[in-house]
N, C-alpha and C. Protein backbone atom coordinates (compact mmCIF):
# COMPACT_ATOMS: atom_id res chain seq x y z
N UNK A 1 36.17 9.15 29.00
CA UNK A 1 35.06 8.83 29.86
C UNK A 1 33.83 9.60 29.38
N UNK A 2 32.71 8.79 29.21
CA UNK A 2 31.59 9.41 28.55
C UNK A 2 30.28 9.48 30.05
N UNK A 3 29.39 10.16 30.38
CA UNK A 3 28.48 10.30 31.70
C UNK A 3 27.27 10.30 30.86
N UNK A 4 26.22 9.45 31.02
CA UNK A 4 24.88 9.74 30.76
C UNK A 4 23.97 9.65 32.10
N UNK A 5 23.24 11.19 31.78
CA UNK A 5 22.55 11.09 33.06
C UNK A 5 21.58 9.52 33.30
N UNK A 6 21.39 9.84 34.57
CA UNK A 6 19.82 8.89 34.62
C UNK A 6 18.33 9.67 35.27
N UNK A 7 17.49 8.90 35.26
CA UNK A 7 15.97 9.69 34.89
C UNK A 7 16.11 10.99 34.74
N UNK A 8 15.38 12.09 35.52
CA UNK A 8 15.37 13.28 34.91
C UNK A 8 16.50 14.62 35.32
N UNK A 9 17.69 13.55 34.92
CA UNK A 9 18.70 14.54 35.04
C UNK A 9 19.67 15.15 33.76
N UNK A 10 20.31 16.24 33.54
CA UNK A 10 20.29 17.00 32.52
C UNK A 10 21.93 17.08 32.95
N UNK A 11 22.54 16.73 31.63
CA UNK A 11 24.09 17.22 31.82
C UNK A 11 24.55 17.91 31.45
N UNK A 12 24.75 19.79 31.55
CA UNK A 12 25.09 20.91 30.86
C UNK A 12 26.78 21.21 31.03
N UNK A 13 27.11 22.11 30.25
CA UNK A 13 28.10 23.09 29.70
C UNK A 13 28.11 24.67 29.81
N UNK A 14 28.25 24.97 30.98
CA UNK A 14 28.15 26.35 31.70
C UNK A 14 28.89 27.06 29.86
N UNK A 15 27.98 28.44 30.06
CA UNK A 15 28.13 28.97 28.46
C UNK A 15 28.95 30.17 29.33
N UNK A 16 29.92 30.79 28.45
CA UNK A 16 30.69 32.04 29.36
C UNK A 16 30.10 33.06 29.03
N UNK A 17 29.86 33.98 29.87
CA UNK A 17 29.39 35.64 29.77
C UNK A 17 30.57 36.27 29.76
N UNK A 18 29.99 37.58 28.84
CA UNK A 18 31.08 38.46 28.49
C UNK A 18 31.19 39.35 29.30
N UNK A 19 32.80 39.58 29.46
CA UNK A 19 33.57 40.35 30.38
C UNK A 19 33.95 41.44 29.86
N UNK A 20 32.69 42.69 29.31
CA UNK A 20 32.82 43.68 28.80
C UNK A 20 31.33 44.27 28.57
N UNK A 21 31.25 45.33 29.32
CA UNK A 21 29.84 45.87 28.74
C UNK A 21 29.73 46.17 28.15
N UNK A 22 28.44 47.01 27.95
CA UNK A 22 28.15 47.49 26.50
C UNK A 22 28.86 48.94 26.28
N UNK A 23 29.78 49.43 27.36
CA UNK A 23 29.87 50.70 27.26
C UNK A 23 31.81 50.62 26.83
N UNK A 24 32.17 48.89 26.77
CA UNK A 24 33.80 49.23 26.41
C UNK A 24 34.30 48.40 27.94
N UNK A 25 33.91 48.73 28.88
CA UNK A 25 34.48 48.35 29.97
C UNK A 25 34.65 47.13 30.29
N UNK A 26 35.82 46.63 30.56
CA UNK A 26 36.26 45.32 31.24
C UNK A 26 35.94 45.36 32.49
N UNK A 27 35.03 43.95 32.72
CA UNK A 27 35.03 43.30 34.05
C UNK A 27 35.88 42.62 34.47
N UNK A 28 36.73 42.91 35.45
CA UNK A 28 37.93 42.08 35.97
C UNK A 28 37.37 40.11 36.44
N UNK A 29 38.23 39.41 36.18
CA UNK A 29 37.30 37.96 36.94
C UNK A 29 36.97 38.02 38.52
N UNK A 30 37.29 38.74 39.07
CA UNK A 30 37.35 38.73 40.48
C UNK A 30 35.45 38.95 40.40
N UNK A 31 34.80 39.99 39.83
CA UNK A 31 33.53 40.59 40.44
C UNK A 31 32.62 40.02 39.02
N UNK A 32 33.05 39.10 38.09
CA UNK A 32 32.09 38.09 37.53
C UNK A 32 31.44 36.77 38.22
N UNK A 33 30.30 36.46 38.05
CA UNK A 33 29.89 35.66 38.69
C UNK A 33 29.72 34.33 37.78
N UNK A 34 29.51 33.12 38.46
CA UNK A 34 29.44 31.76 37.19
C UNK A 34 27.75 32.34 36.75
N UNK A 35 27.84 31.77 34.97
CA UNK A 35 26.70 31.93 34.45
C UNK A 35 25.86 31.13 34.72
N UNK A 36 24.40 31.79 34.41
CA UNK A 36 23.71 30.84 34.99
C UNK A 36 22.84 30.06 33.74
N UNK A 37 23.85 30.10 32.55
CA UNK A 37 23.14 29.80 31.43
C UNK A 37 24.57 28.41 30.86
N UNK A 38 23.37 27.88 30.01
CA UNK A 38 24.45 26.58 29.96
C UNK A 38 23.70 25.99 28.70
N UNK A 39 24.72 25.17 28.10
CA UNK A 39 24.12 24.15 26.89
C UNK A 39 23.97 22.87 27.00
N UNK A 40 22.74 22.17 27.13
CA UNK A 40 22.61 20.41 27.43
C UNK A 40 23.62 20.18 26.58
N UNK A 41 23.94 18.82 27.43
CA UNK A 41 24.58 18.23 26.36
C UNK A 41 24.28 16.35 25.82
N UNK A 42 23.21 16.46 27.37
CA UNK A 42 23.01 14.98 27.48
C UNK A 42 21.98 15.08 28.33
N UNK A 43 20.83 14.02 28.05
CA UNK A 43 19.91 13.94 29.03
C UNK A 43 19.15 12.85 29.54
N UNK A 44 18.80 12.35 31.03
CA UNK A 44 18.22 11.18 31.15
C UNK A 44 17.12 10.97 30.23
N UNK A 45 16.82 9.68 30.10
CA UNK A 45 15.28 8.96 29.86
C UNK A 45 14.02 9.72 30.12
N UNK A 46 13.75 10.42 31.85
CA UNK A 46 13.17 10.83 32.26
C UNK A 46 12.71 10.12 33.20
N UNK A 47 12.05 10.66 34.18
CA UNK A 47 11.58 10.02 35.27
C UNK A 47 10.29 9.34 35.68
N UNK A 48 10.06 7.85 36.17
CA UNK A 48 9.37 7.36 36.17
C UNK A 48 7.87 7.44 37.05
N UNK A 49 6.97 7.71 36.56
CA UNK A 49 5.56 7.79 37.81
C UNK A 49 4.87 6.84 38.11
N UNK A 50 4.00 6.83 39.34
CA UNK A 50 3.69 5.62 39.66
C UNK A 50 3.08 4.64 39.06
N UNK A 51 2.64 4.86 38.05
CA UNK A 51 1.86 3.80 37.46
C UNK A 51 3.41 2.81 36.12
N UNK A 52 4.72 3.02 36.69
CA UNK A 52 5.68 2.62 36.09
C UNK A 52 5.96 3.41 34.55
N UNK A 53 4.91 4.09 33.80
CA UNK A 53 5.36 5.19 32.59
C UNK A 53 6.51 6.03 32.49
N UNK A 54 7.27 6.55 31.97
CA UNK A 54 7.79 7.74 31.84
C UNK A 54 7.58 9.14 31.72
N UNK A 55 7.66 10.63 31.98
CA UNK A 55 7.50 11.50 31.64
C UNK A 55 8.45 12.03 31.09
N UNK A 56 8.04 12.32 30.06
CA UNK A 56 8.61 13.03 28.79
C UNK A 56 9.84 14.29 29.25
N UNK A 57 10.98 14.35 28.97
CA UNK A 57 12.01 15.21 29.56
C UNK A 57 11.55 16.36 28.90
N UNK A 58 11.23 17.85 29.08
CA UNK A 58 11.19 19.49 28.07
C UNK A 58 12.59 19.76 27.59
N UNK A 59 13.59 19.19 27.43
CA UNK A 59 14.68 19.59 27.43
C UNK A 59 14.89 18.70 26.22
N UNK A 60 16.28 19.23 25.17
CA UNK A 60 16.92 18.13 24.39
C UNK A 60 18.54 18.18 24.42
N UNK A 61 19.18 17.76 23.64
CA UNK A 61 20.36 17.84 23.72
C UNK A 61 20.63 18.39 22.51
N UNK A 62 21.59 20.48 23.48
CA UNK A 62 21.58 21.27 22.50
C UNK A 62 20.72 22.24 22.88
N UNK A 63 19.56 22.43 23.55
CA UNK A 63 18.81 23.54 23.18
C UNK A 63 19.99 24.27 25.15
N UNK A 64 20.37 25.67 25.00
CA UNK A 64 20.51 27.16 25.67
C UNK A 64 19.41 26.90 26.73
N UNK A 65 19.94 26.78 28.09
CA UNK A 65 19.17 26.35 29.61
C UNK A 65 19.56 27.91 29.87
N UNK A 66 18.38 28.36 30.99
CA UNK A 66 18.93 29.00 32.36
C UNK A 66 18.50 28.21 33.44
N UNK A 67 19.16 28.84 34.41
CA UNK A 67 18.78 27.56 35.38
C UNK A 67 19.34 28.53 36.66
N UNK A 68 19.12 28.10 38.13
CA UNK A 68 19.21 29.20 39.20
C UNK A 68 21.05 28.93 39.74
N UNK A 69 21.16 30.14 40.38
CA UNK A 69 22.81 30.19 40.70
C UNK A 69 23.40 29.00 41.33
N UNK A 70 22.21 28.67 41.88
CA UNK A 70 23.62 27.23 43.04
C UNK A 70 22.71 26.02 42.75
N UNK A 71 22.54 26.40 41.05
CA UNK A 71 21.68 23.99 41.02
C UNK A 71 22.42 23.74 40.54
N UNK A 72 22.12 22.53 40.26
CA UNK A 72 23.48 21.55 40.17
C UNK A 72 24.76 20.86 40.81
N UNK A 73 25.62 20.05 40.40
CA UNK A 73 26.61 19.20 41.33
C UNK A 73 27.42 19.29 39.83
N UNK A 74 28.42 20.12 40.22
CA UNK A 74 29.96 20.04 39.54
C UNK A 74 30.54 18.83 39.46
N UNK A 75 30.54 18.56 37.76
CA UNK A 75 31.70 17.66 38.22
C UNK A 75 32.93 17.69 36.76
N UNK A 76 33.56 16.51 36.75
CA UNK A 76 34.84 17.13 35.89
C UNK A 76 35.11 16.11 35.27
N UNK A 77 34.75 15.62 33.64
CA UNK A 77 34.78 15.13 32.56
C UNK A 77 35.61 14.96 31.66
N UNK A 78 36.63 14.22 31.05
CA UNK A 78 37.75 14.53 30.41
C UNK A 78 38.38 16.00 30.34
N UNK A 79 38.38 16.36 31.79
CA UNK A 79 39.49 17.59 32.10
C UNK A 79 38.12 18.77 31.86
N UNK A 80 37.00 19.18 31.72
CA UNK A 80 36.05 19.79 31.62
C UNK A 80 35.00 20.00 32.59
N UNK A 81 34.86 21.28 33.19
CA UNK A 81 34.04 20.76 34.30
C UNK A 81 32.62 21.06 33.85
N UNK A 82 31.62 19.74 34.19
CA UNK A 82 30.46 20.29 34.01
C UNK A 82 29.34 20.36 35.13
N UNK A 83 28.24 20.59 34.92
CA UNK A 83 26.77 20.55 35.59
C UNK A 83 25.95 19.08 35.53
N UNK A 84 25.64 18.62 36.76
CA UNK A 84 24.15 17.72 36.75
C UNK A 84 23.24 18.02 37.56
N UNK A 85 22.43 18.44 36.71
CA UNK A 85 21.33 19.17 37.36
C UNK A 85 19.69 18.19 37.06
N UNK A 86 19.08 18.11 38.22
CA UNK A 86 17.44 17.99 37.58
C UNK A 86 16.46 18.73 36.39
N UNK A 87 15.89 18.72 36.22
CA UNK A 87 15.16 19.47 35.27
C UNK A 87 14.52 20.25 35.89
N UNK A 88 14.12 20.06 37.27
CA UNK A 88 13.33 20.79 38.31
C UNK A 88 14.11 22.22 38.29
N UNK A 89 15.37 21.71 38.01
CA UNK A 89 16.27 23.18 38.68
C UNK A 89 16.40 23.98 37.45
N UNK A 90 15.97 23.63 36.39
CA UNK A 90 15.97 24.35 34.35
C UNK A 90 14.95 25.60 35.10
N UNK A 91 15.09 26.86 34.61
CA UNK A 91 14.37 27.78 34.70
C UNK A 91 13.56 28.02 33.59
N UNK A 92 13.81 27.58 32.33
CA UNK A 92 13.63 27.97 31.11
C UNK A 92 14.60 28.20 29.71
N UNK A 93 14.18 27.55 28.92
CA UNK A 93 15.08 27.59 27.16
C UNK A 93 15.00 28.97 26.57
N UNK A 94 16.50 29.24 26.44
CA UNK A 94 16.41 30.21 25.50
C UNK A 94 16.17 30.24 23.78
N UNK A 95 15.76 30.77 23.45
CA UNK A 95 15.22 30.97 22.23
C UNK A 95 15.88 31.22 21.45
C-alpha cells in the first residue's frame, strides 16, 4: 500500500534520537520522548487559493523536518508507523 498526501499535507518518518548522552549514559525508553524530528517522505501538490492557483509546498521529499510534539495523525503503512502532518505544523528544515 502506497499513501500520497493531498494539498498541503506532508508524509514523514519520525527519525530516532539517541538513547545515550554525551556523558556515556543510557536513557531507559520509559523517560524518552517521540522525536520531534522526522524525514518527508512524500508530499501533497499543495494547497489551492482563491483565485484557483497553487502554492508552492517549502518542503521536498527527503529534506530533515522539525515539527511540534503533538502534530500530526499517526498512521501505519506496510507495518510502519508514520506522520501526516500539514505544513503549517513543519517548524523548520534541518540543514
Amino acid at each position: 500500500m502506497e499513501v500520497q498526501p493531498l494539498h498541503d499535507r506532508v508524509l514523514v518518518r519520525r527519525v530516532d534520537e539517541e538513547t545515550k548522552t554525551a556523558g556515556g549514559i543510557i536513557i531507559p525508553d520509559t523517560q524518552t520522548e517521540k522525536p520531534a524530528q522526522g524525514d518527508v517522505i512524500s508530499t501533497g501538490p499543495g494547497r489551492h487559493k482563491e483565485d484557483g492557483s497553487r502554492v508552492i509546498m517549502g518542503v521536498k521529499k527527503g529534506d530533515r523536518i522539525l515539527f511540534g510534539k503533538y502534530a500530526g495523525t499517526e498512521v501505519k503503512v506496510n507495518g510502519e508507523e508514520l506522520l501526516i502532518m500539514k505544513e503549517d505544523d513543519i517548524l523548520g528544515i534541518i540543514q
